[in-house]
C-alpha atoms as a PDB file:
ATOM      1  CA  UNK A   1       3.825 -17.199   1.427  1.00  0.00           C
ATOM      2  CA  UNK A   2       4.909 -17.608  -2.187  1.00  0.00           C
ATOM      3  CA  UNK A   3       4.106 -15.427  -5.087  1.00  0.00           C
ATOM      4  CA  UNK A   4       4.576 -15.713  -8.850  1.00  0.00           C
ATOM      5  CA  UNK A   5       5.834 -12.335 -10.270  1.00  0.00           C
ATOM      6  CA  UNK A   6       5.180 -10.800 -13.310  1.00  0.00           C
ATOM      7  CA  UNK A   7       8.933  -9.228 -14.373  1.00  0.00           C
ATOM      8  CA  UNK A   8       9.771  -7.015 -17.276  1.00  0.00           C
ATOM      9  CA  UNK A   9      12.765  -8.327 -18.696  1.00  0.00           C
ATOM     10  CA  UNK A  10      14.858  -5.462 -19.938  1.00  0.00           C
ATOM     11  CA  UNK A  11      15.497  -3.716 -16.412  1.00  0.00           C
ATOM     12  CA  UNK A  12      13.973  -6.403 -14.105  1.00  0.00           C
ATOM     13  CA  UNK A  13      11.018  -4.452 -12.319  1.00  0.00           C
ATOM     14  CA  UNK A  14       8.588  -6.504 -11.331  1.00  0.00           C
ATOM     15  CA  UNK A  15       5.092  -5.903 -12.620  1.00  0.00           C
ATOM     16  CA  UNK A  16       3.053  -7.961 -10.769  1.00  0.00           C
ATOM     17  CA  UNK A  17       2.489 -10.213  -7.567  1.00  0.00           C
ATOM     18  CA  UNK A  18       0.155 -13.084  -7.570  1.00  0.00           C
ATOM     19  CA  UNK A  19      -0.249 -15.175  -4.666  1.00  0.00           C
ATOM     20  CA  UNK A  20       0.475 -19.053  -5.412  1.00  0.00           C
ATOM     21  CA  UNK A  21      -2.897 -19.924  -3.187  1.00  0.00           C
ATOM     22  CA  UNK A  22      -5.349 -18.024  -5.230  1.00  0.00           C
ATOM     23  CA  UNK A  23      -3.690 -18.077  -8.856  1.00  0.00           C
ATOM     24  CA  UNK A  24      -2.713 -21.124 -10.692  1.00  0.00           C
ATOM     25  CA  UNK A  25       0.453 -20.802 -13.579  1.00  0.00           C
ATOM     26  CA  UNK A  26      -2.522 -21.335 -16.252  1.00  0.00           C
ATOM     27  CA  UNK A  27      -4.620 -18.371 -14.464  1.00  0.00           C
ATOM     28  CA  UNK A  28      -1.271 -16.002 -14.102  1.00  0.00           C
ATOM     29  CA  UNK A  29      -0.721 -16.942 -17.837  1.00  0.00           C
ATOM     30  CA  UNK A  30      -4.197 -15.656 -18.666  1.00  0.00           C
ATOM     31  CA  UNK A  31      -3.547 -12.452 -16.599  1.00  0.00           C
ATOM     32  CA  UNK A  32      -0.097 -11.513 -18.593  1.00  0.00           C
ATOM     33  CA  UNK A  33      -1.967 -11.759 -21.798  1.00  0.00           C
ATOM     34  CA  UNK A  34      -4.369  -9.132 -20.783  1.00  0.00           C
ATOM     35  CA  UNK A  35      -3.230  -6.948 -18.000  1.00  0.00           C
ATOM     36  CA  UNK A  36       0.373  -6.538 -19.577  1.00  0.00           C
ATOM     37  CA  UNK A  37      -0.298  -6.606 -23.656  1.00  0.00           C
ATOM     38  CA  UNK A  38       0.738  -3.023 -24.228  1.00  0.00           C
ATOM     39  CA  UNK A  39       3.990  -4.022 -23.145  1.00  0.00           C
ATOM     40  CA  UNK A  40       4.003  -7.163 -25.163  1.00  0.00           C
ATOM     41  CA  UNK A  41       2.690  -5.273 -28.251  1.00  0.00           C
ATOM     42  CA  UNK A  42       5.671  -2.511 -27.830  1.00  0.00           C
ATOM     43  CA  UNK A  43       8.365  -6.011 -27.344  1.00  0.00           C
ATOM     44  CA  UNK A  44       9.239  -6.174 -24.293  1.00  0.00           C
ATOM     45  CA  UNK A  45       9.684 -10.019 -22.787  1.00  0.00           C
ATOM     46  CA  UNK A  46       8.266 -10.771 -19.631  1.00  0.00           C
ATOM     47  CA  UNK A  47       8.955 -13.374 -17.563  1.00  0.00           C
ATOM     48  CA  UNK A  48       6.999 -15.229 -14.693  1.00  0.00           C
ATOM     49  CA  UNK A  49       9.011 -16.559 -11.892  1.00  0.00           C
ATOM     50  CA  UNK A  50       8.224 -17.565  -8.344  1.00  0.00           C
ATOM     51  CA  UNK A  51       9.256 -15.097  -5.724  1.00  0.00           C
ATOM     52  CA  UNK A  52      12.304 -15.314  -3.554  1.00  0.00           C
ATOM     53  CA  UNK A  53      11.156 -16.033   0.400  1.00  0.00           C
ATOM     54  CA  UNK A  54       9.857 -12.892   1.690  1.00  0.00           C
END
């Protein structure tokens, strides 16, 4: 089943999972902006990306 995942850039651990059934990119968008703004706000990237086969 595919995810997207939420990944902080600098050190590449991954945040989040979202599955792609339930979550649209717009929706996951919406969810970065306010689940993971204190890491934003302190500049840090983060970077959605589809998951690898599990």
């Amino acid at each position: 089943m595919p995810f997207w995942e939420v990944v902080l850039d600098k050190d590449k651990e991954i945040l989040g999972r979202y599955n792609q059934e339930y979550f649209s990119e717009q929706k996951i968008g919406e969810i970065v902006k306010k689940l993971y703004e204190q890491e934003i706000k302190q500049g840090n990237n983060l970077t959605i990306r589809l998951s690898k086969n599990d």
